[in-house]
Protein backbone atom coordinates (compact mmCIF):
# COMPACT_ATOMS: atom_id res chain seq x y z
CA UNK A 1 0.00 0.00 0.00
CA UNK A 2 1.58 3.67 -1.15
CA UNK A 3 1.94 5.82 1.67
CA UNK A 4 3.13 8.91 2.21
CA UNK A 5 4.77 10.13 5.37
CA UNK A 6 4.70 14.06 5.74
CA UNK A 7 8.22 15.21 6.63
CA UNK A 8 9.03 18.00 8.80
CA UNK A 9 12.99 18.45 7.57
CA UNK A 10 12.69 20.64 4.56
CA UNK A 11 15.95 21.59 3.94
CA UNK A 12 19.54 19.13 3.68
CA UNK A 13 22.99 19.52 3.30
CA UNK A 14 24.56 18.26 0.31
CA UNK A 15 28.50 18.53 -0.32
CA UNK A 16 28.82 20.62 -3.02
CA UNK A 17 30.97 18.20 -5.14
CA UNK A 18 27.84 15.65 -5.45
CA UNK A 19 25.70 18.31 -6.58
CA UNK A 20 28.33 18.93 -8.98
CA UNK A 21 28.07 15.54 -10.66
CA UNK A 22 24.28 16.03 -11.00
CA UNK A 23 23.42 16.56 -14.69
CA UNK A 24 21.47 18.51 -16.07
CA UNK A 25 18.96 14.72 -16.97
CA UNK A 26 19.60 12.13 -15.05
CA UNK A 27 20.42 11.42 -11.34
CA UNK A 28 22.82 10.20 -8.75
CA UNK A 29 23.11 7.42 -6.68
CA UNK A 30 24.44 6.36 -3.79
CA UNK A 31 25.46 3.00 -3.40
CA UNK A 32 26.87 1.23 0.08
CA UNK A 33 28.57 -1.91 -0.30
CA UNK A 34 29.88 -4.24 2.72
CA UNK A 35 33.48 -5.95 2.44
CA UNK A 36 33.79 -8.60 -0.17
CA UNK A 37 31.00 -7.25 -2.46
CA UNK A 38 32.24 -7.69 -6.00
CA UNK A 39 30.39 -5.85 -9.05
CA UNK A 40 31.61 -8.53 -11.83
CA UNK A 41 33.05 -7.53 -15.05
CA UNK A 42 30.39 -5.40 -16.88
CA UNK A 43 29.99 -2.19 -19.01
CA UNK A 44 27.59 0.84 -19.34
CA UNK A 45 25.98 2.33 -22.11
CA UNK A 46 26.71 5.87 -20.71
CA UNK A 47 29.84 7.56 -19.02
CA UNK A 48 29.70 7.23 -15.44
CA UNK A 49 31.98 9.14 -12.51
CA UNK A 50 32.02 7.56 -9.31
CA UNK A 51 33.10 9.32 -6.35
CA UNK A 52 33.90 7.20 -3.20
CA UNK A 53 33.07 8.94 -0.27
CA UNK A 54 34.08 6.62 2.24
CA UNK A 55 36.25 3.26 2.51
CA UNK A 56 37.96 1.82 -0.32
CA UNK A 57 37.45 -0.34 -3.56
CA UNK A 58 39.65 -2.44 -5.69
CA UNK A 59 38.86 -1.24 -8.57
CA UNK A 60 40.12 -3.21 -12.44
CA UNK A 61 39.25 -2.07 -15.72
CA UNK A 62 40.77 -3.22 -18.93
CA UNK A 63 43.88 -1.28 -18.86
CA UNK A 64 44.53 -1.35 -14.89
CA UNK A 65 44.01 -1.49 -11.61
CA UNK A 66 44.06 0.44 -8.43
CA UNK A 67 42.63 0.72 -4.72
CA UNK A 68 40.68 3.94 -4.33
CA UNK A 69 39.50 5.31 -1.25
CA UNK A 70 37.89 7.99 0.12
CA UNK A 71 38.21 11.71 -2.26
CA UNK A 72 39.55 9.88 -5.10
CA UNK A 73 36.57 10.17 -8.17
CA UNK A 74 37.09 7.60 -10.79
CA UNK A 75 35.71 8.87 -14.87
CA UNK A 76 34.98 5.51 -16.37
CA UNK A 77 33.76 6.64 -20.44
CA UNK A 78 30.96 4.41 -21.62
CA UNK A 79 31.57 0.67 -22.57
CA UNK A 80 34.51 0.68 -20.56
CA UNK A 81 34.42 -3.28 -19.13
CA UNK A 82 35.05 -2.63 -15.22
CA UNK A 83 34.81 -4.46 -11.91
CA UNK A 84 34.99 -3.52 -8.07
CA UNK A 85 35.51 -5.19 -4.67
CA UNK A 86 34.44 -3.50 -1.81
CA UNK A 87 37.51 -4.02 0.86
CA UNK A 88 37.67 -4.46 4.78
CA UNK A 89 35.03 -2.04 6.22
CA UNK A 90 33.49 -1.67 3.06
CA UNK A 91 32.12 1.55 0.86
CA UNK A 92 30.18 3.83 0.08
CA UNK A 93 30.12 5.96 -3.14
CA UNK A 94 28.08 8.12 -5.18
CA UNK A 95 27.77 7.53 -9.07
CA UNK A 96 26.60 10.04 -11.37
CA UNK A 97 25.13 8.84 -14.86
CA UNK A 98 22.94 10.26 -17.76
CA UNK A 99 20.13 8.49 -19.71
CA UNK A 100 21.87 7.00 -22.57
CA UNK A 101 21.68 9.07 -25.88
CA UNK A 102 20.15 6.07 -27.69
CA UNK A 103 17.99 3.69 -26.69
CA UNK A 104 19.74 0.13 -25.47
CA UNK A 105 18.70 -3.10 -27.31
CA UNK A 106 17.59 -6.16 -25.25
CA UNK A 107 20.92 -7.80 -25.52
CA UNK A 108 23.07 -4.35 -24.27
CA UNK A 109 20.68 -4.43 -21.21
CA UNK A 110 21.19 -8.20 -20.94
CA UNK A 111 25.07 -7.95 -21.16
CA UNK A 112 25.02 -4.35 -18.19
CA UNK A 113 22.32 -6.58 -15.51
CA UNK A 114 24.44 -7.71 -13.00
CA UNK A 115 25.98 -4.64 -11.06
């Protein structure tokens, strides 16, 4: 059952540097992930900028690797093939993405499910 709960906070305090990767269509999200969670090998229709916040990720694309942690921002262009492991203590990171420009065929969105 929909429900809607009326809030008395009206205003919040975002850092300025996530309202910075807010475009001008699409969104942000912010995604927590405990130790040992592992976003397999996949890619993205769209570019994507992830900025970790707190903890730190093992993070492998094609061409590298690296551990990131907390400030660093990571600008992964689209169809970039990419995986992550949260490590000890975990993360938490916002990533910024836009609608793709075209519309993705059944077997694009097949191949990016699993993140």
């Amino acid at each position: 059952m929909t429900q809607i709960i009326a809030g008395t906070k009206t205003e919040f305090a975002i850092d300025p540097e996530i309202l910075n990767l807010l475009p001008a269509q699409g969104s942000v999200e912010l995604q927590h992930d405990a130790a040992g969670k592992v976003h397999h090998f996949h890619t993205h229709p769209v570019d994507e900028i992830l900025m970790i916040i707190s903890g730190r990720l093992n993070f492998i694309w094609d061409d590298g690797e690296r551990v990131v942690g907390a400030g660093d921002t990571i600008f992964l262009p689209a169809g970039t093939r990419h995986q992550s492991e949260a490590l000890e203590g975990g993360a938490i990171y916002v990533i910024a993405t836009q609608p793709p420009a075209r519309p993705m065929t059944f077997r694009e969105n097949a191949n990016t499910s699993g993140q």
